[in-house]
N, C-alpha and C. Protein backbone atom coordinates (compact mmCIF):
# COMPACT_ATOMS: atom_id res chain seq x y z
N UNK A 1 -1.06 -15.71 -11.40
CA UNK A 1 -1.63 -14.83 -10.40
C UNK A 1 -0.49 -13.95 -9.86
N UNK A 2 -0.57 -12.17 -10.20
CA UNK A 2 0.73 -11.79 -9.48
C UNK A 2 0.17 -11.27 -8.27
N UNK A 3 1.30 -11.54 -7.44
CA UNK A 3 1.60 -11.35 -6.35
C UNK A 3 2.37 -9.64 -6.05
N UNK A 4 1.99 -8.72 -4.66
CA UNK A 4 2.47 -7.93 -4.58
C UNK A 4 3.33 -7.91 -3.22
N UNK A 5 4.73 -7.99 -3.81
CA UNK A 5 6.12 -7.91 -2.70
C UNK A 5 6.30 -6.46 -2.53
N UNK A 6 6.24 -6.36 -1.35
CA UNK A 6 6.14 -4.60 -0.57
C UNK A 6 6.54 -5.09 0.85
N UNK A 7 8.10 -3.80 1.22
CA UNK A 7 8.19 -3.67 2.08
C UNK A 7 8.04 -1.93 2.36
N UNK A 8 7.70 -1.90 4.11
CA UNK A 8 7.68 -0.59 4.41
C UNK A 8 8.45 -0.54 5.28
N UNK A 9 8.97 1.27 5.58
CA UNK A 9 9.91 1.52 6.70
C UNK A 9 9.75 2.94 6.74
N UNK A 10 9.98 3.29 7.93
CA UNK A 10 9.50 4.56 8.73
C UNK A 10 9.89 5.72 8.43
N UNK A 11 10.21 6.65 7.82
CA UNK A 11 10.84 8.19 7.67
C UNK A 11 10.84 8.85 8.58
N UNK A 12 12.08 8.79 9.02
CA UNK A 12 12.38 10.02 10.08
C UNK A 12 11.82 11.52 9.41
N UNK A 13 11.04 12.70 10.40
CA UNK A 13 10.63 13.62 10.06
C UNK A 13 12.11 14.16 9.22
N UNK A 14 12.07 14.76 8.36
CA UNK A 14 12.51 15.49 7.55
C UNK A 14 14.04 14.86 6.66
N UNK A 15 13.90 13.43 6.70
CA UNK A 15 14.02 12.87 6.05
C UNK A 15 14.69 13.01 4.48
N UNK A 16 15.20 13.06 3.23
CA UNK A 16 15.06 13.11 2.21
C UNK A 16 15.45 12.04 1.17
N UNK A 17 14.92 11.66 0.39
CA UNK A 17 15.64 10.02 0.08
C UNK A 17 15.86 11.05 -1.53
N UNK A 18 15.08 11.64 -2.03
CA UNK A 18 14.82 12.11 -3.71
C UNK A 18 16.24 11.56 -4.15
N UNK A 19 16.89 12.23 -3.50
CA UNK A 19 18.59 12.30 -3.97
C UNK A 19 18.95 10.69 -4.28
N UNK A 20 19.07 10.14 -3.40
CA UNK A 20 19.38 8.80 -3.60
C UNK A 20 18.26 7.61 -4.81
N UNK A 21 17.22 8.30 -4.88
CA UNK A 21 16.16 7.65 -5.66
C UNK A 21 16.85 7.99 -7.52
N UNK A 22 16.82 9.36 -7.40
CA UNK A 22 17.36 9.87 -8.68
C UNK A 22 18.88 9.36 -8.90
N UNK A 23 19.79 9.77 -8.49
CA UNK A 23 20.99 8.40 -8.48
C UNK A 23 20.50 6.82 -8.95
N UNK A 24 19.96 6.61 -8.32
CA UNK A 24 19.50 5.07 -8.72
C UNK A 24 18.41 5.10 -10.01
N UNK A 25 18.36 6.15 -10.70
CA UNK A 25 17.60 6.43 -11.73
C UNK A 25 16.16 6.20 -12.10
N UNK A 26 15.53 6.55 -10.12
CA UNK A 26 14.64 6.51 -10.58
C UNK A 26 13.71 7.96 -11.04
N UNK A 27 12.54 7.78 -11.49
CA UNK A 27 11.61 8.63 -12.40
C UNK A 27 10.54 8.93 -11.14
N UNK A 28 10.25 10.18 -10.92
CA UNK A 28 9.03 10.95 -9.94
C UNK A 28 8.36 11.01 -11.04
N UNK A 29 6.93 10.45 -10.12
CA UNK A 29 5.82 10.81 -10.79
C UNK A 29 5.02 11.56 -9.83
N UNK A 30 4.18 12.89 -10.59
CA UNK A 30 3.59 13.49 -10.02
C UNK A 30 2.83 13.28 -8.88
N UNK A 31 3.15 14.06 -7.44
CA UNK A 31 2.17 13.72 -6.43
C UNK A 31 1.33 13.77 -6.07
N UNK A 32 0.31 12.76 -5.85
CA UNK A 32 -1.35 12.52 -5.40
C UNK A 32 -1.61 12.02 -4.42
N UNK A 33 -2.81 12.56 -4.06
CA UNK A 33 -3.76 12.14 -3.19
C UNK A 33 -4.32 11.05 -3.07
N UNK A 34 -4.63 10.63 -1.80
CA UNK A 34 -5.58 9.42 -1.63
C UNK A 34 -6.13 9.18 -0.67
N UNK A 35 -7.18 8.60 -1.18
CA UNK A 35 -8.40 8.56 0.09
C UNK A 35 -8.53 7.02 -0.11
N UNK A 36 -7.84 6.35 1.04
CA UNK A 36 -8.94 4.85 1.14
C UNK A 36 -9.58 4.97 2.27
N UNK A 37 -10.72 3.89 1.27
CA UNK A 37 -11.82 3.83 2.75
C UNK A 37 -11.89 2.03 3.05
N UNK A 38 -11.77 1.40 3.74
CA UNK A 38 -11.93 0.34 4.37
C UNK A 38 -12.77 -0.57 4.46
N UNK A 39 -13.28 -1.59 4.53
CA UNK A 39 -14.05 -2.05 4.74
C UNK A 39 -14.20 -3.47 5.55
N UNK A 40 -15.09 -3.98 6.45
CA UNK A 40 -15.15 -5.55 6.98
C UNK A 40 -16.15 -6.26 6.18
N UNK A 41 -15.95 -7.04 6.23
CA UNK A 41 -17.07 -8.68 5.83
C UNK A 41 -18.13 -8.66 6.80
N UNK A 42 -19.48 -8.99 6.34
CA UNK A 42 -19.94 -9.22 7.53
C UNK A 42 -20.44 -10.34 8.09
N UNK A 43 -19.77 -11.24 7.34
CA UNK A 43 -19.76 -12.87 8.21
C UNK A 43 -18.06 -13.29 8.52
N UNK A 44 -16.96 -12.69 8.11
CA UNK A 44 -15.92 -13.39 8.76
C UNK A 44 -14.75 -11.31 9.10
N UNK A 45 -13.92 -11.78 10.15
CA UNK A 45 -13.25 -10.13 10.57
C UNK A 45 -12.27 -10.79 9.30
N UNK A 46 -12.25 -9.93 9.10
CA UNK A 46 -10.76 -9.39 8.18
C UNK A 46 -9.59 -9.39 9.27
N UNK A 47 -9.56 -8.62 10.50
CA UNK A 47 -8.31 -8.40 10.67
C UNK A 47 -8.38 -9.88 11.45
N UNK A 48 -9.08 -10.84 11.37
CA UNK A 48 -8.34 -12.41 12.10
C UNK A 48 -7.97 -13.12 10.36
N UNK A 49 -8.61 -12.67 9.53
CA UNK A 49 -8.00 -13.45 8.18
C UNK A 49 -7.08 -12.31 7.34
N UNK A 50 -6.80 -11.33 7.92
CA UNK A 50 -5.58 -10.42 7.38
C UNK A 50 -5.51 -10.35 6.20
N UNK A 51 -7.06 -9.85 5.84
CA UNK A 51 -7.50 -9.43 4.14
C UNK A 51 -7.76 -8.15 4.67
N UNK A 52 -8.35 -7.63 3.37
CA UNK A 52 -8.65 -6.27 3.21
C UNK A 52 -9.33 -5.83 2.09
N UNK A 53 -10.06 -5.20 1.92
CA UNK A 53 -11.41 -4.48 0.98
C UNK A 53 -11.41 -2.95 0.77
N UNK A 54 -10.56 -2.46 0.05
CA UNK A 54 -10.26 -1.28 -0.16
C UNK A 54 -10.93 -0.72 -1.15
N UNK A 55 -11.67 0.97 -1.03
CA UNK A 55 -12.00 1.58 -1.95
C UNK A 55 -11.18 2.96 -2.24
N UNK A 56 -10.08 2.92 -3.03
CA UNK A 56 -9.61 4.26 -3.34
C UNK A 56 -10.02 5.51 -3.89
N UNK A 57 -9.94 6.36 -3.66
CA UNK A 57 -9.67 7.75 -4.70
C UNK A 57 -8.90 8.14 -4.51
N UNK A 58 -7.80 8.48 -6.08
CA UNK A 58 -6.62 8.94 -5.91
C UNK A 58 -6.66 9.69 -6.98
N UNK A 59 -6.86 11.50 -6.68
CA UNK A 59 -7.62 11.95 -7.24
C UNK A 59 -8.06 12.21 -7.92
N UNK A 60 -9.73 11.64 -8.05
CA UNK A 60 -10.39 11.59 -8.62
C UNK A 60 -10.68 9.99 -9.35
N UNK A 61 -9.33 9.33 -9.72
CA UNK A 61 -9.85 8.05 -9.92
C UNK A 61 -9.92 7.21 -9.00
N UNK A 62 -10.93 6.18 -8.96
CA UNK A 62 -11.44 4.96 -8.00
C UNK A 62 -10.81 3.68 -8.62
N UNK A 63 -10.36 3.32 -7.51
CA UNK A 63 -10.51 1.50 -7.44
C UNK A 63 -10.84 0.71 -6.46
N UNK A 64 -11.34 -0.25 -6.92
CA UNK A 64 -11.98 -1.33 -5.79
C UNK A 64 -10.33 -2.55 -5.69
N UNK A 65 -10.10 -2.69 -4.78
CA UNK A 65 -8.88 -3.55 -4.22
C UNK A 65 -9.32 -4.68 -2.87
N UNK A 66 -9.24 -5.70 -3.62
CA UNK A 66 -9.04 -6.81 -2.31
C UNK A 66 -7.60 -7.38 -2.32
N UNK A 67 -6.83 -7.72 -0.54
CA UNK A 67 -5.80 -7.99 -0.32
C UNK A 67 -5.89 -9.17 0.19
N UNK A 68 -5.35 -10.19 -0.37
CA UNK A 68 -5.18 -11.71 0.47
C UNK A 68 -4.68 -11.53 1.59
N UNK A 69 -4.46 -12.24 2.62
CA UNK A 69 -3.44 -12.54 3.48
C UNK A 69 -1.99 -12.81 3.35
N UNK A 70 -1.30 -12.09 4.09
CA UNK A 70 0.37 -11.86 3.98
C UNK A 70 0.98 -13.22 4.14
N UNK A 71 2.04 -13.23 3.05
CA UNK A 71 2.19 -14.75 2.75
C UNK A 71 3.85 -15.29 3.85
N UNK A 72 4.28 -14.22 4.08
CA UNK A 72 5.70 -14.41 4.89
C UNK A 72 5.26 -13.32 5.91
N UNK A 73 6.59 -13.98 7.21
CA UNK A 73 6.80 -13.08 7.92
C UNK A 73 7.66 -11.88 8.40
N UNK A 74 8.41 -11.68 6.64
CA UNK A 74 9.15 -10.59 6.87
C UNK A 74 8.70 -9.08 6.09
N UNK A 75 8.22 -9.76 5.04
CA UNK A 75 7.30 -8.26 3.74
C UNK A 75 5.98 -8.31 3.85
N UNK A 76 5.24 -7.70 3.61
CA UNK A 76 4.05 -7.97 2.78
C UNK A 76 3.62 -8.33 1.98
N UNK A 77 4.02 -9.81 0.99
CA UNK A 77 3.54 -9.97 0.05
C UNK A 77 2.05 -10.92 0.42
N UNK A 78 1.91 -10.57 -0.97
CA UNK A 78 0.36 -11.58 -0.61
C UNK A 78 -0.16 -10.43 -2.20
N UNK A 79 -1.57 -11.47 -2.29
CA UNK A 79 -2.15 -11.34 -3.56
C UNK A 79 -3.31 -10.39 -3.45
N UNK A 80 -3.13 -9.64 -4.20
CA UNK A 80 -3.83 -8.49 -4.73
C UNK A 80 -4.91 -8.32 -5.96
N UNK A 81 -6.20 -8.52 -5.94
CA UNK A 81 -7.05 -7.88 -7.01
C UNK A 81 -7.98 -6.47 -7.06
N UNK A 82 -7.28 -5.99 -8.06
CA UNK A 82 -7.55 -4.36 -8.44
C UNK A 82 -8.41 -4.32 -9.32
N UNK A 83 -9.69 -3.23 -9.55
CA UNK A 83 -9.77 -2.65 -10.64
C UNK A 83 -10.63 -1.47 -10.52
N UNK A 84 -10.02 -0.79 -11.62
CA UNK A 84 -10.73 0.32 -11.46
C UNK A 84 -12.18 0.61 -12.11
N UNK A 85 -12.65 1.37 -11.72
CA UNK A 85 -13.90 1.69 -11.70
C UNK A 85 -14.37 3.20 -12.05
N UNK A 86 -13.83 4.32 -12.45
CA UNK A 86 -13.63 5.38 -13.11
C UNK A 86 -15.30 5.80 -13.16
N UNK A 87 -15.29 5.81 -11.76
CA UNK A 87 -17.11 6.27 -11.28
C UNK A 87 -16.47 8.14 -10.53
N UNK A 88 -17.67 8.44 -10.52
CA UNK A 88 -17.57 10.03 -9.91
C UNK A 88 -17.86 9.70 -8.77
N UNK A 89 -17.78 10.98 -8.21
CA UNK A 89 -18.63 11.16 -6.82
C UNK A 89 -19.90 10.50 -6.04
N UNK A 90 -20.83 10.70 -7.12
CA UNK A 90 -22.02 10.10 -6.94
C UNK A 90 -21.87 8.61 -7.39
N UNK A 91 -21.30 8.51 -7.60
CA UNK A 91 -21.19 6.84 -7.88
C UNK A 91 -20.57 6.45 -7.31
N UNK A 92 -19.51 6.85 -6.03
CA UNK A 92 -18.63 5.82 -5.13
C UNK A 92 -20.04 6.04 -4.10
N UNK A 93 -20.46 7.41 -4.15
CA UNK A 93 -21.22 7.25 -2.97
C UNK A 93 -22.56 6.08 -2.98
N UNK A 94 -22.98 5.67 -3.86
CA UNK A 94 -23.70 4.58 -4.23
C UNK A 94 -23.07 3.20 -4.01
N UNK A 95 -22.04 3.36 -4.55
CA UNK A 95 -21.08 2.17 -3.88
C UNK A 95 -20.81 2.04 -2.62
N UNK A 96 -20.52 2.24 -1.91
CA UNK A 96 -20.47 2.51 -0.29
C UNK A 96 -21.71 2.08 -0.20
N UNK A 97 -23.17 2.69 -0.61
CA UNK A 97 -23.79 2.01 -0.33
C UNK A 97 -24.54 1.09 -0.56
N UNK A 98 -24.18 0.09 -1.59
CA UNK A 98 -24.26 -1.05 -1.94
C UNK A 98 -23.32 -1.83 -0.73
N UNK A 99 -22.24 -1.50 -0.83
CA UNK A 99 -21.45 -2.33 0.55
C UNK A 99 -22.43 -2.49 1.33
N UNK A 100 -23.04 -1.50 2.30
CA UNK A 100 -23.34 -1.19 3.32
C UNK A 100 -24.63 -2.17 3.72
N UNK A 101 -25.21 -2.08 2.19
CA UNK A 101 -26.62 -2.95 2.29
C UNK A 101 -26.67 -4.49 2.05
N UNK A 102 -25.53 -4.93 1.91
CA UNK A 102 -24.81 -6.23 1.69
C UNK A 102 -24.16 -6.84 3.06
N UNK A 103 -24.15 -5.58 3.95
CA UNK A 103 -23.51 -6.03 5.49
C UNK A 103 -21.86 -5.95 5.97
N UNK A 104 -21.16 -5.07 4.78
CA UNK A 104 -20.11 -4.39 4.96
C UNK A 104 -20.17 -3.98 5.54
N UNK A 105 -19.24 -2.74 6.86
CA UNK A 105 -19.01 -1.79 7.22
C UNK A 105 -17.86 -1.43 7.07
N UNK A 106 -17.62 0.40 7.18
CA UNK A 106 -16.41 0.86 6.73
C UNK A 106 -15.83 0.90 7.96
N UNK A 107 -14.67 0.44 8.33
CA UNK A 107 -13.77 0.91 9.36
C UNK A 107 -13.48 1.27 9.30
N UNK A 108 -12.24 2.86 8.52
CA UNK A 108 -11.90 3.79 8.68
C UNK A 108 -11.39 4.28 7.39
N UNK A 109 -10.99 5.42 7.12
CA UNK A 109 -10.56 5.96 5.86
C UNK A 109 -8.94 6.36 6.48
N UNK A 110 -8.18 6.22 5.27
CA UNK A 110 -6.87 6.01 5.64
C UNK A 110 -6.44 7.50 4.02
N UNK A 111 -6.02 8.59 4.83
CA UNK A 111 -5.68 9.40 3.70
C UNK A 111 -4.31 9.68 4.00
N UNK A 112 -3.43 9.99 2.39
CA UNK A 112 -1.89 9.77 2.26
C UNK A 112 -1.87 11.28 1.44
N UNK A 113 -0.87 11.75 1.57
CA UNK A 113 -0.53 12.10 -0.11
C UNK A 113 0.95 11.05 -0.56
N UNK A 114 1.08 11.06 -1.83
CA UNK A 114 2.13 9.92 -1.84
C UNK A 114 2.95 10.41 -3.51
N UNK A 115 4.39 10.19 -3.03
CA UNK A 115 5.27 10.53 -4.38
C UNK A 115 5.90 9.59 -4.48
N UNK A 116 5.68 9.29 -6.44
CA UNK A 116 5.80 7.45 -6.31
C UNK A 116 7.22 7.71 -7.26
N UNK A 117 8.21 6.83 -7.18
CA UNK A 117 8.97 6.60 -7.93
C UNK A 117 9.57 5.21 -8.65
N UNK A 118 9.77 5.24 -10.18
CA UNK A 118 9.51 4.13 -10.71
C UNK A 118 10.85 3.85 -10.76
N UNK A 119 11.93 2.70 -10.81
CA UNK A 119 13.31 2.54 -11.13
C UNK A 119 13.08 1.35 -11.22
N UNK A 120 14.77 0.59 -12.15
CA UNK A 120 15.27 -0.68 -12.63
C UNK A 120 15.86 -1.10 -11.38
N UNK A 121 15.40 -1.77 -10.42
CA UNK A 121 16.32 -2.26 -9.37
C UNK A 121 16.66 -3.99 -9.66
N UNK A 122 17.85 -4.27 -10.32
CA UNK A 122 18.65 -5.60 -10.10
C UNK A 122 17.37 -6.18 -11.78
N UNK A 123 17.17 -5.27 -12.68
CA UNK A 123 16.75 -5.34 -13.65
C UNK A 123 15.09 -5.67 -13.42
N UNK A 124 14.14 -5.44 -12.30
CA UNK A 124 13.11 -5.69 -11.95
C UNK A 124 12.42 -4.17 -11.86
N UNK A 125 11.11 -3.70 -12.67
CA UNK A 125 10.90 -2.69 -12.38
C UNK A 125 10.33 -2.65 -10.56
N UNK A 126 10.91 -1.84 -9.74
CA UNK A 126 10.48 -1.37 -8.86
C UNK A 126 9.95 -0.14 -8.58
N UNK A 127 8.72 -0.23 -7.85
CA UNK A 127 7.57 1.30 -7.43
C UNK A 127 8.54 1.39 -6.02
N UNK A 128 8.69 3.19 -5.87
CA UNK A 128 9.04 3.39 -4.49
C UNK A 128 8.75 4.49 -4.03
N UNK A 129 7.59 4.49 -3.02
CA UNK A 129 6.29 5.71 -2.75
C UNK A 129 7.19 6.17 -1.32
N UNK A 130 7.04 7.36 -1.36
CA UNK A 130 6.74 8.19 -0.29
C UNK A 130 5.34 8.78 0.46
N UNK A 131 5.25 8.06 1.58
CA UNK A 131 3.61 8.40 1.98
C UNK A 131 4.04 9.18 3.14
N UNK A 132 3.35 10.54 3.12
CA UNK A 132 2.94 11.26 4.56
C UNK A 132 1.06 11.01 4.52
N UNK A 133 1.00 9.95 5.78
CA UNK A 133 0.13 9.28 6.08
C UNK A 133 -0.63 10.38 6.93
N UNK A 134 -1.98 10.94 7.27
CA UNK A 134 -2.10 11.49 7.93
C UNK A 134 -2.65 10.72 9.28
N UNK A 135 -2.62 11.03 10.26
CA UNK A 135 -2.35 10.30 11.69
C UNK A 135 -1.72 9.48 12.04
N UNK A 136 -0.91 9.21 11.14
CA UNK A 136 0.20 8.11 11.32
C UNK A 136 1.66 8.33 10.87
N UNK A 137 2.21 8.98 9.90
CA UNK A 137 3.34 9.49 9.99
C UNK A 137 3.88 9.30 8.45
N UNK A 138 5.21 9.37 8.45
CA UNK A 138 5.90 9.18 7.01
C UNK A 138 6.54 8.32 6.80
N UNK A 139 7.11 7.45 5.49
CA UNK A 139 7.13 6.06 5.33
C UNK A 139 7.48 6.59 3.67
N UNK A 140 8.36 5.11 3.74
CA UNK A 140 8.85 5.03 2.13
C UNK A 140 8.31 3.51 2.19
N UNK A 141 7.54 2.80 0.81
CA UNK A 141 7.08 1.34 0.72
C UNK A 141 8.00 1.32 -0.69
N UNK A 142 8.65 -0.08 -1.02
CA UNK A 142 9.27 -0.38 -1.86
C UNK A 142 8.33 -1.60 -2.06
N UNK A 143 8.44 -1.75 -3.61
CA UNK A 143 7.61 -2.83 -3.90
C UNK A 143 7.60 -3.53 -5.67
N UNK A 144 7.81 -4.74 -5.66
CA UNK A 144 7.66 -5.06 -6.76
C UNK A 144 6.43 -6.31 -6.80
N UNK A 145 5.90 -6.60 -8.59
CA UNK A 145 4.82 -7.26 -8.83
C UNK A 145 5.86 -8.78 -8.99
N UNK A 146 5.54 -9.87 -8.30
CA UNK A 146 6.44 -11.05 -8.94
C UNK A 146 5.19 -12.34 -8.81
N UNK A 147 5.40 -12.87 -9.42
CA UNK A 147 4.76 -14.30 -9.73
C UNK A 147 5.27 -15.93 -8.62
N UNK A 148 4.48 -16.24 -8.76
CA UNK A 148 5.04 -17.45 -7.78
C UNK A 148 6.16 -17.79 -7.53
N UNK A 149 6.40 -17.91 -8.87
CA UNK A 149 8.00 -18.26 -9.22
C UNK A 149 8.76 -17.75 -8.93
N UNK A 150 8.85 -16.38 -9.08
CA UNK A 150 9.76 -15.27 -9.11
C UNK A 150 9.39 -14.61 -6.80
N UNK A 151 9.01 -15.08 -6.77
CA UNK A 151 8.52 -14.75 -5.33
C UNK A 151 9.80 -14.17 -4.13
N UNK A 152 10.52 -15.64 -4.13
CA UNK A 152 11.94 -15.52 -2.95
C UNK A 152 12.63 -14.66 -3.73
N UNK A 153 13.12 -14.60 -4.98
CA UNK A 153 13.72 -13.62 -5.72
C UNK A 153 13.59 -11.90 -5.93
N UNK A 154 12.32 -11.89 -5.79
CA UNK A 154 11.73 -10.20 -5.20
C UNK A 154 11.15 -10.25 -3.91
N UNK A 155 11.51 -10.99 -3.32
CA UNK A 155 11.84 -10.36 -1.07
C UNK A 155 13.60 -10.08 -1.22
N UNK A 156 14.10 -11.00 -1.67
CA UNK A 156 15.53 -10.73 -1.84
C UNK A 156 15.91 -9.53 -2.20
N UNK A 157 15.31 -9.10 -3.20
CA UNK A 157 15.66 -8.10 -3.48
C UNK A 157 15.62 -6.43 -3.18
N UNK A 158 14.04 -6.96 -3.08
CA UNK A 158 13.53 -5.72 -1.80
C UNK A 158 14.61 -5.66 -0.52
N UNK A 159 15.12 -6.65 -0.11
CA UNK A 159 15.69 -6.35 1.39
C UNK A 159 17.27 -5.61 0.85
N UNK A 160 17.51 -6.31 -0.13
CA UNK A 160 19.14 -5.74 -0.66
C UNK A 160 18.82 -4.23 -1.06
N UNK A 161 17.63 -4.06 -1.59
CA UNK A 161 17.38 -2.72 -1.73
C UNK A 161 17.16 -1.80 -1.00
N UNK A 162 16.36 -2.10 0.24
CA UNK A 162 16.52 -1.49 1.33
C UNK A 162 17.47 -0.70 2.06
N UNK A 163 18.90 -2.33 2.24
CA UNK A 163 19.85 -1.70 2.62
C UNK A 163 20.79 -0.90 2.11
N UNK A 164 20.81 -0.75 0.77
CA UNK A 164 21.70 0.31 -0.46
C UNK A 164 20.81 1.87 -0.16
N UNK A 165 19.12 1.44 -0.04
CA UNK A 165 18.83 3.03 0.92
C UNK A 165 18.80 3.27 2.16
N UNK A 166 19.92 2.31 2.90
CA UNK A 166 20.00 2.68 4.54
C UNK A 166 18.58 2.77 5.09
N UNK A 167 17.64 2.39 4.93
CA UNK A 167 16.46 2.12 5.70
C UNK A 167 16.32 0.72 7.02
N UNK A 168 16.04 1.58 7.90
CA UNK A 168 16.09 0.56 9.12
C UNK A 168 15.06 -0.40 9.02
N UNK A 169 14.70 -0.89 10.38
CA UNK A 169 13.89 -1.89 10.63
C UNK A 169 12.47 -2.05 9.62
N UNK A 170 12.03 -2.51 8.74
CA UNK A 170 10.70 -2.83 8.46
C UNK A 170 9.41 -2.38 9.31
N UNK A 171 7.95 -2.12 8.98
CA UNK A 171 7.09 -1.93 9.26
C UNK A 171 6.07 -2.56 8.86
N UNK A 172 5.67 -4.36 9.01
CA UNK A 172 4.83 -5.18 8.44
C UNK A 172 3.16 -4.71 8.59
N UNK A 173 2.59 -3.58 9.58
CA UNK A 173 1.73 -3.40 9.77
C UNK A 173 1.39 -2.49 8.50
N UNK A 174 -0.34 -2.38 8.01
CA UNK A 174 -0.84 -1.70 6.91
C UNK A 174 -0.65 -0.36 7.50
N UNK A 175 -0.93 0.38 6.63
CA UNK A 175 -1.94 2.24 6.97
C UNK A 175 -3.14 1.96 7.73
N UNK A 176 -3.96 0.95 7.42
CA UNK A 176 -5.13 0.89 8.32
C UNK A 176 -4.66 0.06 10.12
N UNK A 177 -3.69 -0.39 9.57
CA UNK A 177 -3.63 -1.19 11.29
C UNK A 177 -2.73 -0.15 12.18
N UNK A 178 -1.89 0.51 11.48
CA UNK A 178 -1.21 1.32 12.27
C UNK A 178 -1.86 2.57 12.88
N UNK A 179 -3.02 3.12 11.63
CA UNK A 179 -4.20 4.14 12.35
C UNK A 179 -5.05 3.82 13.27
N UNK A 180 -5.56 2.36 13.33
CA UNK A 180 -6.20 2.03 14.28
C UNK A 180 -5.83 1.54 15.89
N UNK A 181 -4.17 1.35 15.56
CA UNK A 181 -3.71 0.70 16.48
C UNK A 181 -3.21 2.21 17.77
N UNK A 182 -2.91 3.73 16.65
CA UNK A 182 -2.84 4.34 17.49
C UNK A 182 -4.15 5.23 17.79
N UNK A 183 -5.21 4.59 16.96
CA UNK A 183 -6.63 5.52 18.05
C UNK A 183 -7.06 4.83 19.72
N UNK A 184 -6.70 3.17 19.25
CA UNK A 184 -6.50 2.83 20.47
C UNK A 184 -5.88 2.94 21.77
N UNK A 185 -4.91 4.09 21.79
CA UNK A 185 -3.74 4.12 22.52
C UNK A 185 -4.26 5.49 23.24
């Protein structure tokens, strides 16, 4: 079962990491869009069992994503099942409402644009996105896929990686908790 080790941290407005990403050899991949939309259970909250029910479009392709609960208290790891679903328009919108009639509701849509970059960090492929989040701000997430086994070994590494990109304090909260946390405010 893999597991997804992701840490996040904040981007100061105007920011630039590219430089340091390409040095470290990593590869830009073209930047996209995304639309998640959210969803609750409607017999247990998500945010007291710190899952999550995600429907993407990133554009144009869909995936359906459920997030376990975060397994430490310093990254985000925790277990992840994806798949895609390579439906149109009219077919997420059918989906939504299949949720809906099952007793889902959507709590909010969380849109990014995001520039992902792929590199060899400490011989582990690592993803490292740039998100300008809209209502919430900008953010670099570093993240690798590791297995049980391999678990303490990619937080380790994520954090050593961190500090080789001078990135400060961590940000354990999602895109959806941090949008919601400042509509509340």
């Amino acid at each position: 079962m893999p597991y997804e080790v992701e840490m996040k941290f904040p981007l100061p407005t105007g920011s630039d990491l590219t430089s340091i990403l390409h040095e470290l050899g990593a590869i830009a991949s073209k930047p996209k869009g995304q639309r998640d939309r959210y969803f609750n259970h409607p017999t247990r909250d998500f945010v007291q069992t710190d899952e999550a029910l995600r429907l993407r479009d990133e554009d144009g392709t869909v995936h359906l994503t459920y997030k376990g609960p975060k397994l430490d208290t310093t990254t985000k790891t925790r277990e992840e099942i994806e798949i895609p679903l390579g439906l149109g328009e009219g077919d997420v919108v059918s989906l939504v409402r299949i949720l809906q009639k099952l007793g889902f509701r959507e709590v909010a849509v969380v849109s990014k644009r995001r520039q992902e970059f792929l590199a060899s960090w400490e011989q582990v492929q690592t993803t490292l996105s740039i998100d300008d989040v809209d209502g919430v701000g900008r953010f670099i997430e570093i993240e690798q896929v590791a297995s049980p086994a391999t678990l303490d070994r990619a937080r380790e590494s994520l954090a050593r990686l961190a500090t080789h990109l001078g990135l400060g304090p961590g940000e354990r909260r999602s895109y959806l908790e941090l949008l919601l946390d400042g509509r509340e405010r």
